[in-house]
PDB file of N, CA and C in Angstrom:
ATOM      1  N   UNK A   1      11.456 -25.608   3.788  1.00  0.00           N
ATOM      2  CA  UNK A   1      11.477 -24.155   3.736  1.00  0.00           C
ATOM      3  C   UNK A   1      10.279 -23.608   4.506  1.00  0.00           C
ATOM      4  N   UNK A   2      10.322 -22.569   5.264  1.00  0.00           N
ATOM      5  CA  UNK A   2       9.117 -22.393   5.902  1.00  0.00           C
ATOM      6  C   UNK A   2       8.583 -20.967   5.193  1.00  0.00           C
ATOM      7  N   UNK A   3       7.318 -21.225   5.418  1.00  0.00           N
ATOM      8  CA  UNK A   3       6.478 -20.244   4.750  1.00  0.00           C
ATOM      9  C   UNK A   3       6.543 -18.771   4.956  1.00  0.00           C
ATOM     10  N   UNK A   4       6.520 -18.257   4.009  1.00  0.00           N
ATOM     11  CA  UNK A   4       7.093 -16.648   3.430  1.00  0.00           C
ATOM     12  C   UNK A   4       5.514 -15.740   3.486  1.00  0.00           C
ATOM     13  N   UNK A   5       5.581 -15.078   4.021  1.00  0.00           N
ATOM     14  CA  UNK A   5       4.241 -14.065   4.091  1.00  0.00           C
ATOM     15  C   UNK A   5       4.549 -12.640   3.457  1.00  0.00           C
ATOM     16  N   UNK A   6       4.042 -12.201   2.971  1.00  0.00           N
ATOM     17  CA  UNK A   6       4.043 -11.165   2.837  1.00  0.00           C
ATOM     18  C   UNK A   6       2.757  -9.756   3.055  1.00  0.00           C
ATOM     19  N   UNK A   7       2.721  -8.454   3.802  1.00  0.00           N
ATOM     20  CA  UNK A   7       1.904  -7.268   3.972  1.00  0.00           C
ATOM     21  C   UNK A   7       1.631  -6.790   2.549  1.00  0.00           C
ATOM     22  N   UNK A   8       2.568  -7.029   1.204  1.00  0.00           N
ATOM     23  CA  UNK A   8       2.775  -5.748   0.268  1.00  0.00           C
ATOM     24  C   UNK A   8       1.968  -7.073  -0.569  1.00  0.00           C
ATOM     25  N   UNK A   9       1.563  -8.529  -0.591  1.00  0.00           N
ATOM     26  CA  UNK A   9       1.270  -9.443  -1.847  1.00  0.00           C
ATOM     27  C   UNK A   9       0.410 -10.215  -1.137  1.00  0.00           C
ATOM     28  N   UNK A  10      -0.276 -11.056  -1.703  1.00  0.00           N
ATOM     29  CA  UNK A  10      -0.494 -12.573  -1.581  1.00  0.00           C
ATOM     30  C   UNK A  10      -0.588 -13.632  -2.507  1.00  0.00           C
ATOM     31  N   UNK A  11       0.168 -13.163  -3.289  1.00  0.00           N
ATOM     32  CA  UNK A  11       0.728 -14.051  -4.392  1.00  0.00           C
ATOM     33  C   UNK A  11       2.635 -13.814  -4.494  1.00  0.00           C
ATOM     34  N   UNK A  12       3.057 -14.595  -3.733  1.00  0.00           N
ATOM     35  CA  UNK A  12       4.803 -15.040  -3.241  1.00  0.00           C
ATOM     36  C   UNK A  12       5.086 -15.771  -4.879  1.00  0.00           C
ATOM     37  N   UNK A  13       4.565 -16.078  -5.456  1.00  0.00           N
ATOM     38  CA  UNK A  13       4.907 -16.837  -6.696  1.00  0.00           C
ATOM     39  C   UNK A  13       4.997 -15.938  -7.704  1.00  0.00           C
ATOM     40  N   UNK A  14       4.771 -14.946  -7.739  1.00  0.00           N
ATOM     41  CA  UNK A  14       5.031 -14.290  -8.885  1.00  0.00           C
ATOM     42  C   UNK A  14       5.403 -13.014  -8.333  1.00  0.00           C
ATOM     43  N   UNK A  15       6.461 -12.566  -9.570  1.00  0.00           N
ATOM     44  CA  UNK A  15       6.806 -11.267  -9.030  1.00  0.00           C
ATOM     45  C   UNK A  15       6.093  -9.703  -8.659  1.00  0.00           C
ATOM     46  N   UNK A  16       6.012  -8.786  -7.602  1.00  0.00           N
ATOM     47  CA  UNK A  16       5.542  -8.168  -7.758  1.00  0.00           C
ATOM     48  C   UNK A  16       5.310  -7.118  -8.500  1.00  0.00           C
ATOM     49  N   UNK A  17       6.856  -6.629  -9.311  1.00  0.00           N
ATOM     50  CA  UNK A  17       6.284  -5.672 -10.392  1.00  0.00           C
ATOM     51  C   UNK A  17       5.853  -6.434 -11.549  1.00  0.00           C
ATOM     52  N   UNK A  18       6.557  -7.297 -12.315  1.00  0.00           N
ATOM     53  CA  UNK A  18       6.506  -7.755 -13.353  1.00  0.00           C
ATOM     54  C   UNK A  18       5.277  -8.863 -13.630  1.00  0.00           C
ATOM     55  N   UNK A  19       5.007  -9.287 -12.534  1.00  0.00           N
ATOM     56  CA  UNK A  19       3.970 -10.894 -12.352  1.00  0.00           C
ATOM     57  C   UNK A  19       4.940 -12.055 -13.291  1.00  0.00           C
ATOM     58  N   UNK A  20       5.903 -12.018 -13.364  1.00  0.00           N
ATOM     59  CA  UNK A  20       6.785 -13.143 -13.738  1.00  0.00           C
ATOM     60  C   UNK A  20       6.588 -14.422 -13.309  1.00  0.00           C
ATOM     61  N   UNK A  21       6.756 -15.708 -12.757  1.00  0.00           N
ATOM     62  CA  UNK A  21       7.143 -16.347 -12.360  1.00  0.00           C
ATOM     63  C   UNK A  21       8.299 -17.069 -11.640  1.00  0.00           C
ATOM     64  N   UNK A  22       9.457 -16.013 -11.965  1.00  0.00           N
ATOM     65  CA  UNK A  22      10.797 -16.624 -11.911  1.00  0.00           C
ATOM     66  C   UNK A  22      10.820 -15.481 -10.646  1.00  0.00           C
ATOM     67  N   UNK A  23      10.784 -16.160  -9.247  1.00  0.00           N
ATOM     68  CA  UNK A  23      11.425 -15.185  -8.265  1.00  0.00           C
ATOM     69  C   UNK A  23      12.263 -15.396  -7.494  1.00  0.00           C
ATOM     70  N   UNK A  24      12.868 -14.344  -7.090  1.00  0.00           N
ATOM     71  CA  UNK A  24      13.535 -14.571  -5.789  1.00  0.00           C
ATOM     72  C   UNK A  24      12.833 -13.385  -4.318  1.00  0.00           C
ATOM     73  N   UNK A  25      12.959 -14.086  -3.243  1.00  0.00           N
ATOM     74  CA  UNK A  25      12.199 -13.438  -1.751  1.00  0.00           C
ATOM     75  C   UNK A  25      13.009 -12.406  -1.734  1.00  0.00           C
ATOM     76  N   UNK A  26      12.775 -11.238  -1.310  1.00  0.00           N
ATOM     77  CA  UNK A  26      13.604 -10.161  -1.197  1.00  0.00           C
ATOM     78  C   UNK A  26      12.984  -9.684   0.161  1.00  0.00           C
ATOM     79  N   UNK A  27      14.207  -9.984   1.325  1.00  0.00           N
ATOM     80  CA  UNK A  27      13.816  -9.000   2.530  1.00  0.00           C
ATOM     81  C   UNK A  27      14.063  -7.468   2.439  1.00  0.00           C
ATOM     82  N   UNK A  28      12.556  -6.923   2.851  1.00  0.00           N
ATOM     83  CA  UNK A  28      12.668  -5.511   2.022  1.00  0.00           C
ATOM     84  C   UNK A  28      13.783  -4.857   3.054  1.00  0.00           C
ATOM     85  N   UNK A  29      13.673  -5.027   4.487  1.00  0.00           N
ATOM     86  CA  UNK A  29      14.903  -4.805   5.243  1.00  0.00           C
ATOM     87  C   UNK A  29      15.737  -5.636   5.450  1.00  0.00           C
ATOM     88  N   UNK A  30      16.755  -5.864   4.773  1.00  0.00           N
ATOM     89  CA  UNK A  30      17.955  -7.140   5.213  1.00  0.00           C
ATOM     90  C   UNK A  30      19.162  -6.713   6.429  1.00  0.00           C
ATOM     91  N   UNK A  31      19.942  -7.774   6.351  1.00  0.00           N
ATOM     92  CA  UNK A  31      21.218  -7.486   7.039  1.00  0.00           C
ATOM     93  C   UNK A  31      20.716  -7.657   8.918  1.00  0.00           C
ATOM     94  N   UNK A  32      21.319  -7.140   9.636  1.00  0.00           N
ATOM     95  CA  UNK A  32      20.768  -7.157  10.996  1.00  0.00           C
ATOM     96  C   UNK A  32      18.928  -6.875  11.199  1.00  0.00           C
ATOM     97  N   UNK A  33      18.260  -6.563  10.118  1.00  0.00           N
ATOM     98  CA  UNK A  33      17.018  -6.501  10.504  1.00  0.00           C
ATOM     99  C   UNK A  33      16.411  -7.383   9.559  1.00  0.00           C
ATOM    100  N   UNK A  34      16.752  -8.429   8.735  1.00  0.00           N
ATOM    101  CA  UNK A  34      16.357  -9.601   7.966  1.00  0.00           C
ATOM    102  C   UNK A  34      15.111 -10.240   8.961  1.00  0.00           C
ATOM    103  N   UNK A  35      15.209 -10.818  10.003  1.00  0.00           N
ATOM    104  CA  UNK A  35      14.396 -11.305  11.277  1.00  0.00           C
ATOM    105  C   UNK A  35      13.198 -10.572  11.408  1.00  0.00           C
ATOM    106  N   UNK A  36      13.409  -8.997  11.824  1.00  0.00           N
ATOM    107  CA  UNK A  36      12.210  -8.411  11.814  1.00  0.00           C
ATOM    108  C   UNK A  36      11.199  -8.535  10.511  1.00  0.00           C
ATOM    109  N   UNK A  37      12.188  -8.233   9.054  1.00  0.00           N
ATOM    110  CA  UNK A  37      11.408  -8.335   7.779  1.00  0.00           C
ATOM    111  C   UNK A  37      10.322  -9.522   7.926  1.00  0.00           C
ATOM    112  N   UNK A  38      10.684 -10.542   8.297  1.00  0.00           N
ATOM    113  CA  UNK A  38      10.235 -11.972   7.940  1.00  0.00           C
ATOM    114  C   UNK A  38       9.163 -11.815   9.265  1.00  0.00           C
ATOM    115  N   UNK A  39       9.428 -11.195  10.630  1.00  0.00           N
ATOM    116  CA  UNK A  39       8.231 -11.470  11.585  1.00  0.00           C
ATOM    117  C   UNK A  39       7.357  -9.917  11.228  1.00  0.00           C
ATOM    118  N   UNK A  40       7.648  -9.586  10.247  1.00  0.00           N
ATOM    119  CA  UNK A  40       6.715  -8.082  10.390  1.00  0.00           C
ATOM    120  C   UNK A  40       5.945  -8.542   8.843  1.00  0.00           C
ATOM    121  N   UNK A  41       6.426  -9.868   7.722  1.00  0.00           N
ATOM    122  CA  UNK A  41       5.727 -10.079   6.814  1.00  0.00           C
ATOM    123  C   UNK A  41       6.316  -9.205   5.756  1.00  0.00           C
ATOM    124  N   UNK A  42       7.808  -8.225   6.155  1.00  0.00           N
ATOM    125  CA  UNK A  42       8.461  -7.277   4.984  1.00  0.00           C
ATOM    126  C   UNK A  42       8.866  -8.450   4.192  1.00  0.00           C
ATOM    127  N   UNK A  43       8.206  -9.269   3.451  1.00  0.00           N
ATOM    128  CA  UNK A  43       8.928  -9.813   2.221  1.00  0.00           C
ATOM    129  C   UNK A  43       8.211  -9.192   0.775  1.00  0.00           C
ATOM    130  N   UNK A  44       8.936  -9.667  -0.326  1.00  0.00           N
ATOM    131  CA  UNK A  44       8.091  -9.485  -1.278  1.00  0.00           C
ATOM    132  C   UNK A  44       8.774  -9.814  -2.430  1.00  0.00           C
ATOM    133  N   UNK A  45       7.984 -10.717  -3.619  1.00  0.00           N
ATOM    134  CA  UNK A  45       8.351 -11.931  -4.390  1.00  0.00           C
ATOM    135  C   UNK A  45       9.365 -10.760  -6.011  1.00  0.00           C
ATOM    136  N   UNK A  46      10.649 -10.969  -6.048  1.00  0.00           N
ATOM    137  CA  UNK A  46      10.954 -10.070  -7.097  1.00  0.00           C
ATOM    138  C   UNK A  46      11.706 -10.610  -8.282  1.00  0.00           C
ATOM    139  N   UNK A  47      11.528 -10.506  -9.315  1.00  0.00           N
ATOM    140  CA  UNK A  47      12.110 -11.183 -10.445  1.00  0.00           C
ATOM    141  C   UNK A  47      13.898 -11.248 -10.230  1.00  0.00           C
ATOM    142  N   UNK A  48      14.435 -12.172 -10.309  1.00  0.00           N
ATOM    143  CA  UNK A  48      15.653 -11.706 -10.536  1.00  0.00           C
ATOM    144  C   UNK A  48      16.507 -10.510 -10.899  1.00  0.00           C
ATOM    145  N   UNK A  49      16.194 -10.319 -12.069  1.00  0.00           N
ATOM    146  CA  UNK A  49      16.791  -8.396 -11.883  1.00  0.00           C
ATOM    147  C   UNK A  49      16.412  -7.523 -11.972  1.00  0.00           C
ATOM    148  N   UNK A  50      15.284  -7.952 -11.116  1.00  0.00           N
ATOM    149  CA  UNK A  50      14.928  -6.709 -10.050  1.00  0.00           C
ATOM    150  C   UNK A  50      15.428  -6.523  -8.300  1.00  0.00           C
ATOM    151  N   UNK A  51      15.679  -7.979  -8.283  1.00  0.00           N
ATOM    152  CA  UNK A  51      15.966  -8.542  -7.028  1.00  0.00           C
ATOM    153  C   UNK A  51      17.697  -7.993  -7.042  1.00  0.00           C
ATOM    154  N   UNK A  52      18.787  -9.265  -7.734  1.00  0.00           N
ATOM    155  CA  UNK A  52      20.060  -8.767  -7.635  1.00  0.00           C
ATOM    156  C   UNK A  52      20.829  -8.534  -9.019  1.00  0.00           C
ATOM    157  N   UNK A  53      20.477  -9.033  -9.608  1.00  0.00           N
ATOM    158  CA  UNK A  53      21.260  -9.108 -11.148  1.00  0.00           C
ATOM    159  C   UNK A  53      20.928  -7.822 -12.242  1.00  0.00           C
ATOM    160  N   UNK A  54      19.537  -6.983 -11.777  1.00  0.00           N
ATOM    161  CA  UNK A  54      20.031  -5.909 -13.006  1.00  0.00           C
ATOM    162  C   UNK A  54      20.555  -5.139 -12.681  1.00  0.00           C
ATOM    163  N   UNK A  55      20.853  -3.698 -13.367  1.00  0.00           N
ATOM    164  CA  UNK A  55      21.496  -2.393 -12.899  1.00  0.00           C
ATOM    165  C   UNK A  55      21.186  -1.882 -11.771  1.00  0.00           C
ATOM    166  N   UNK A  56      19.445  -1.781 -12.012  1.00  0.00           N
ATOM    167  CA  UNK A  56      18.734  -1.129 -11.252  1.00  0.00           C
ATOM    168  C   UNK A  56      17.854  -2.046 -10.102  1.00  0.00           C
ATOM    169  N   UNK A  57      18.826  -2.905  -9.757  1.00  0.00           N
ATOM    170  CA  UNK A  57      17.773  -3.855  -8.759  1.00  0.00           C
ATOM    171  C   UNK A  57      18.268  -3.635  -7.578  1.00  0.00           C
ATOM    172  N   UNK A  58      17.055  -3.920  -6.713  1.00  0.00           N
ATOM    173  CA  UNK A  58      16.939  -2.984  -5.193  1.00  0.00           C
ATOM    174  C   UNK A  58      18.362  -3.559  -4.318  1.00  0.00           C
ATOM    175  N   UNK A  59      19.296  -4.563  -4.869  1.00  0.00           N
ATOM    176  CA  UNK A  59      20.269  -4.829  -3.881  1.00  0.00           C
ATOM    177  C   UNK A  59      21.660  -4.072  -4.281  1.00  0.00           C
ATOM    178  N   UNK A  60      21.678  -3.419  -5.351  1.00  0.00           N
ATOM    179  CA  UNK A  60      22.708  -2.582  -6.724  1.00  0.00           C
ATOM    180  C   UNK A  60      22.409  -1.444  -6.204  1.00  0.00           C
ATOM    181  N   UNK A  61      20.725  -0.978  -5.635  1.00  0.00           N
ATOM    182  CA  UNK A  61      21.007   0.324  -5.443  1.00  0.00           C
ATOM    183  C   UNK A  61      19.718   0.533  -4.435  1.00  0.00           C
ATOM    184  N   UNK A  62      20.347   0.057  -3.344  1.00  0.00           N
ATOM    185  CA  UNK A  62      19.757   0.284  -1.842  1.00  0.00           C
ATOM    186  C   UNK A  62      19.100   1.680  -1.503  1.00  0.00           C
ATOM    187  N   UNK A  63      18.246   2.003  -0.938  1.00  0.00           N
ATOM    188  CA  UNK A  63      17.347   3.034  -0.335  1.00  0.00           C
ATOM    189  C   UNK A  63      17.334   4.074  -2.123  1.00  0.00           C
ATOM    190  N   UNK A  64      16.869   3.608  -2.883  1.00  0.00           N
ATOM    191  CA  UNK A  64      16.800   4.433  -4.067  1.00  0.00           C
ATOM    192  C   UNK A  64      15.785   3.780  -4.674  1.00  0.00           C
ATOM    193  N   UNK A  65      15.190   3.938  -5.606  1.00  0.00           N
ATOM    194  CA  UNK A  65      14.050   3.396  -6.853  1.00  0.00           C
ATOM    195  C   UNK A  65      13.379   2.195  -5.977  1.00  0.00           C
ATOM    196  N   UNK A  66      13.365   1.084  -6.933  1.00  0.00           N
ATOM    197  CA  UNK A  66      12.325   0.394  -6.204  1.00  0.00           C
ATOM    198  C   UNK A  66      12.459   0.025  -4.802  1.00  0.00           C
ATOM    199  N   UNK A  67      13.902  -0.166  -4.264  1.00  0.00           N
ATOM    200  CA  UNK A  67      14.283  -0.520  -2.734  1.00  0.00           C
ATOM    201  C   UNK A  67      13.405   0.433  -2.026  1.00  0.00           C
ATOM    202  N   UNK A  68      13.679   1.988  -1.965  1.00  0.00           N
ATOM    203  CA  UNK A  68      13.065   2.727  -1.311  1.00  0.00           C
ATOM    204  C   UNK A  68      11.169   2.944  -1.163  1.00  0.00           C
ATOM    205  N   UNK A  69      11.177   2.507  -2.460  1.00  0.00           N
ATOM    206  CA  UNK A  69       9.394   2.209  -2.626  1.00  0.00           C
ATOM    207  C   UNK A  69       9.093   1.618  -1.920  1.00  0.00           C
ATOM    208  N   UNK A  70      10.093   0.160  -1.656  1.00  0.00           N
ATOM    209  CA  UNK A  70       9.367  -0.630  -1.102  1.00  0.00           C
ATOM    210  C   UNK A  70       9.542  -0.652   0.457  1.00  0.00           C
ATOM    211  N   UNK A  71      10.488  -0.129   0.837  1.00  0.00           N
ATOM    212  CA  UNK A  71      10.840   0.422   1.888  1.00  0.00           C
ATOM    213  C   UNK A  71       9.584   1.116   2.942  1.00  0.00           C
ATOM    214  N   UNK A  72       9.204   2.466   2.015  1.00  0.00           N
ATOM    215  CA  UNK A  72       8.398   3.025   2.338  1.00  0.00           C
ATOM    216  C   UNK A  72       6.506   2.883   2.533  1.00  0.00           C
ATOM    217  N   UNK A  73       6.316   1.686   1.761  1.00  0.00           N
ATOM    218  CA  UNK A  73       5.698   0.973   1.781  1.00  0.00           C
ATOM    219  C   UNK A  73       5.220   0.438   3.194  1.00  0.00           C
ATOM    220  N   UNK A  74       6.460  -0.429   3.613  1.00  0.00           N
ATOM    221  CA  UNK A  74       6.546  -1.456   4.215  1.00  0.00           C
ATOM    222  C   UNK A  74       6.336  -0.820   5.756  1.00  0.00           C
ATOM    223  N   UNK A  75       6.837   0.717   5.845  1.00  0.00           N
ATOM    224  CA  UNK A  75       6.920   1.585   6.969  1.00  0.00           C
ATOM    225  C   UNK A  75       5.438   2.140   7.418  1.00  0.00           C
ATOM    226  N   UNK A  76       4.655   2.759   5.807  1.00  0.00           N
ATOM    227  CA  UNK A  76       3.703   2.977   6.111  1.00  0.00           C
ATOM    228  C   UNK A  76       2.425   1.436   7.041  1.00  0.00           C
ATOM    229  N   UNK A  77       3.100   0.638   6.213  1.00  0.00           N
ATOM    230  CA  UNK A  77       1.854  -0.565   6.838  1.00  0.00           C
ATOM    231  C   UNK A  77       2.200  -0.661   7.917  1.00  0.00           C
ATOM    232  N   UNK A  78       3.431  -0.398   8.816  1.00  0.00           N
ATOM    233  CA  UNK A  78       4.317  -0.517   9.801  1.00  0.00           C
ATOM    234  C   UNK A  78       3.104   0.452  11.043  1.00  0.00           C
ATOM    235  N   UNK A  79       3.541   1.926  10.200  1.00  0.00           N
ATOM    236  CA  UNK A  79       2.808   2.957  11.194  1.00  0.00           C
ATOM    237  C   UNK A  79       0.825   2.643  11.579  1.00  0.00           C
ATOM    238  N   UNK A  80       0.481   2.113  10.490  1.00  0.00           N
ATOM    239  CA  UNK A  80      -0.929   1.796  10.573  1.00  0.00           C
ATOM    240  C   UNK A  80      -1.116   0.489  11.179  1.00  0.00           C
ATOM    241  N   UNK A  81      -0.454  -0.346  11.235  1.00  0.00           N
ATOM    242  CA  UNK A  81      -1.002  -1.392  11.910  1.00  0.00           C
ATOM    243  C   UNK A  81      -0.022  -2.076  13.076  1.00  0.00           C
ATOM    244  N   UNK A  82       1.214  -1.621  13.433  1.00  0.00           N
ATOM    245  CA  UNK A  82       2.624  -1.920  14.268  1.00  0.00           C
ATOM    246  C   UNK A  82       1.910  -1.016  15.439  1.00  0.00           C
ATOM    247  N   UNK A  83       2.972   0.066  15.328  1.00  0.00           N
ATOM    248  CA  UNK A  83       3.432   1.058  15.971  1.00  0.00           C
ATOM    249  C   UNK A  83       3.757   2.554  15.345  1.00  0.00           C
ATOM    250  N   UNK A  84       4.117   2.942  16.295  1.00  0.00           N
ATOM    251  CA  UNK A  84       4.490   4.144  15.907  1.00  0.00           C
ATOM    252  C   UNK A  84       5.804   4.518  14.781  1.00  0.00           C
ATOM    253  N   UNK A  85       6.065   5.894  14.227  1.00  0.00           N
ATOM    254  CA  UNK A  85       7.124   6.281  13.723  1.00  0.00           C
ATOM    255  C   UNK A  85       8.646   5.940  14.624  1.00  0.00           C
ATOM    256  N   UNK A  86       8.487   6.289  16.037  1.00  0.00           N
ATOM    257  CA  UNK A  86       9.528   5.924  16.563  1.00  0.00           C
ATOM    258  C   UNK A  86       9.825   4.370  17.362  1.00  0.00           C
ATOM    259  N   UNK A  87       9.136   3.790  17.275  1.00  0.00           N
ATOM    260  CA  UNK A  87       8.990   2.193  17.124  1.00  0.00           C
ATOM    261  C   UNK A  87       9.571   1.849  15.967  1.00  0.00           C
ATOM    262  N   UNK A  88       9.516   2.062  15.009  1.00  0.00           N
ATOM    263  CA  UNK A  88       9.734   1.881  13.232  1.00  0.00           C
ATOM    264  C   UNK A  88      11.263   2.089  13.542  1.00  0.00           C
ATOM    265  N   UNK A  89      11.533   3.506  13.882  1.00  0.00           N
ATOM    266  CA  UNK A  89      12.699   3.948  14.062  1.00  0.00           C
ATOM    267  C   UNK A  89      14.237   2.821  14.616  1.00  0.00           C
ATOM    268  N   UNK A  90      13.138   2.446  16.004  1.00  0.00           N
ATOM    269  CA  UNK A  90      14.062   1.840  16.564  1.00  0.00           C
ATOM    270  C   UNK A  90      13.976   0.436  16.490  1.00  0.00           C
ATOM    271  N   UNK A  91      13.361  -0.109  15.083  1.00  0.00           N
ATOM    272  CA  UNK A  91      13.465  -1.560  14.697  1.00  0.00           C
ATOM    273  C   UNK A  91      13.771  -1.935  13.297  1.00  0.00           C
ATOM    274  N   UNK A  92      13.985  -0.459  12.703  1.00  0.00           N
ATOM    275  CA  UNK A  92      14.528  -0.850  11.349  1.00  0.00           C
ATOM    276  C   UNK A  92      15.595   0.664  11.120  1.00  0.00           C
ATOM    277  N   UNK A  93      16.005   1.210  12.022  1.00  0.00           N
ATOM    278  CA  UNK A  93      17.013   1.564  12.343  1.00  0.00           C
ATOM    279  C   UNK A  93      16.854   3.547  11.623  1.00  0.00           C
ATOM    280  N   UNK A  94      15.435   3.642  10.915  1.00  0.00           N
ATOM    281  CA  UNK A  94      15.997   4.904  10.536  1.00  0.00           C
ATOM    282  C   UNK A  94      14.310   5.212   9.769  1.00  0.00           C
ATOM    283  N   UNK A  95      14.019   6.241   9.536  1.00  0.00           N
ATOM    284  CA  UNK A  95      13.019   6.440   8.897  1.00  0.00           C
ATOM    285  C   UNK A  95      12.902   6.539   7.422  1.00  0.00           C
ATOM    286  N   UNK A  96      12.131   6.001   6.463  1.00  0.00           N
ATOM    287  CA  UNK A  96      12.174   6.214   4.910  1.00  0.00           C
ATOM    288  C   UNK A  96      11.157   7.335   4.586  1.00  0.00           C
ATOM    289  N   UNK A  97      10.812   7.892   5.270  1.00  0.00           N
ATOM    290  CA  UNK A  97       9.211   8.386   4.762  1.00  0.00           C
ATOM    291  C   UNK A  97      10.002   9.919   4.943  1.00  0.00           C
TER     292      UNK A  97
END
């Protein structure tokens, strides 16, 4: 498995809201921009249901509650240390902020 980085942690072993142990990697941008997540360091370590299995977990309910947090997050570290807003734009397809 190759090594998982993350901008938002540096602890991949435990979850980030909960500090659990039991995680799963959650690309904060998936789908056609999964690649960028992983070379821009958008990962971040999330308990299972928070990840896919509860009501309210960021894959149940995309650009809303914690998805969008983390989203926005991930944009701001984007604008401060990437590029610009419209760089952002045109590599994760849309603005959260």
């Amino acid at each position: 498995m190759k090594r998982c980085w993350s901008v938002l942690t540096n602890d991949m072993h435990s979850c980030y809201i909960t500090h659990l142990n039991v995680v799963h990697v959650h690309h904060v941008f998936n789908g056609s921009r999964k690649a960028a997540s992983e070379a821009r360091g958008f990962l971040v370590p999330l308990h299972p249901t928070l990840h896919t299995n509860g009501p309210d977990s960021v894959h149940r309910k995309p650009n809303q509650g914690l998805d969008l947090m983390l989203k926005q997050k991930c944009q701001r570290y984007y604008e401060e240390h990437y590029g610009t807003r419209d760089e952002f734009i045109k590599e994760f397809g849309r603005s959260y902020l």
